[in-house]
Protein backbone atom coordinates (compact mmCIF):
# COMPACT_ATOMS: atom_id res chain seq x y z
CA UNK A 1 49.56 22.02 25.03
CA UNK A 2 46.53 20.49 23.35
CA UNK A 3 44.55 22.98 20.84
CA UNK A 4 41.07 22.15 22.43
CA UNK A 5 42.80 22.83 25.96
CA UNK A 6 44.41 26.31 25.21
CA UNK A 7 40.48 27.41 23.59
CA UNK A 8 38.63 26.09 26.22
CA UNK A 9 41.15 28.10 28.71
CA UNK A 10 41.27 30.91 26.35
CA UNK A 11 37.37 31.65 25.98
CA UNK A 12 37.41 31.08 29.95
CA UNK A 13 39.04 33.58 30.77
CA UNK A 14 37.27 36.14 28.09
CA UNK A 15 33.83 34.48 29.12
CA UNK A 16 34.73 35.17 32.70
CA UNK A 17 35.93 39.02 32.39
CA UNK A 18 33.26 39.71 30.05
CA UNK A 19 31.05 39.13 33.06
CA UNK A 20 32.93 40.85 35.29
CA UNK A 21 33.00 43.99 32.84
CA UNK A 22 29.25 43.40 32.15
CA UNK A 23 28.77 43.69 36.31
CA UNK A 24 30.17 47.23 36.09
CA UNK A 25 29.01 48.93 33.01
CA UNK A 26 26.28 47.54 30.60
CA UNK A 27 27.07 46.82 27.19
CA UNK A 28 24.77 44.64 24.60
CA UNK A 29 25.67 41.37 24.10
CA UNK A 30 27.00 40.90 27.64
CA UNK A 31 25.12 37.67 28.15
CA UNK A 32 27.11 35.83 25.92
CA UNK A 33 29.52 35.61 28.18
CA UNK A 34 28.35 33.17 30.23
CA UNK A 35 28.02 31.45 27.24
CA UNK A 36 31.88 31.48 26.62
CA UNK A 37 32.32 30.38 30.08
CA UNK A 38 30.32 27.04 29.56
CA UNK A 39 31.60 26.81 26.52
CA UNK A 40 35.40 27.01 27.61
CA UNK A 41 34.84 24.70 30.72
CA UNK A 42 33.52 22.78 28.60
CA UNK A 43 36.37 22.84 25.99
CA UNK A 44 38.59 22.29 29.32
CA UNK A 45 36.86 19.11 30.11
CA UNK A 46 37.48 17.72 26.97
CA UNK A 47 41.04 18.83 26.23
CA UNK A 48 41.96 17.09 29.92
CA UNK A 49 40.61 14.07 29.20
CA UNK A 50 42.74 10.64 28.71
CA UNK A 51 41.80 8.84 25.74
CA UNK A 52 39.40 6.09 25.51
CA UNK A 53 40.89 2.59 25.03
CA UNK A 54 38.97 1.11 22.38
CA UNK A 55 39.86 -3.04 21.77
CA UNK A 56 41.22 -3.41 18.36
């Protein structure tokens, strides 16, 4: 599995039930976890791409 794949999935998921948890109970810094969510997809996008095919 690439690196940049497994982090973007990884801060996904924490991104996503940060949220979740910040839904039910209040806790500071709770907003930053929509930033870990566009972050990760992010991260996702770029660990699933194919690479470029640059002439040599």
């Amino acid at each position: 599995m690439n690196r940049t794949l497994a982090v973007g999935l990884a801060l996904t998921v924490l991104g996503l039930a940060g949220y979740v948890f910040g839904l039910v109970a209040s806790y500071p810094g709770r907003a930053f976890s929509i930033t870990g969510v566009m972050v990760g997809v992010t991260l996702l996008a770029i660990g699933n791409a194919t690479p470029s095919e640059e002439p040599r």
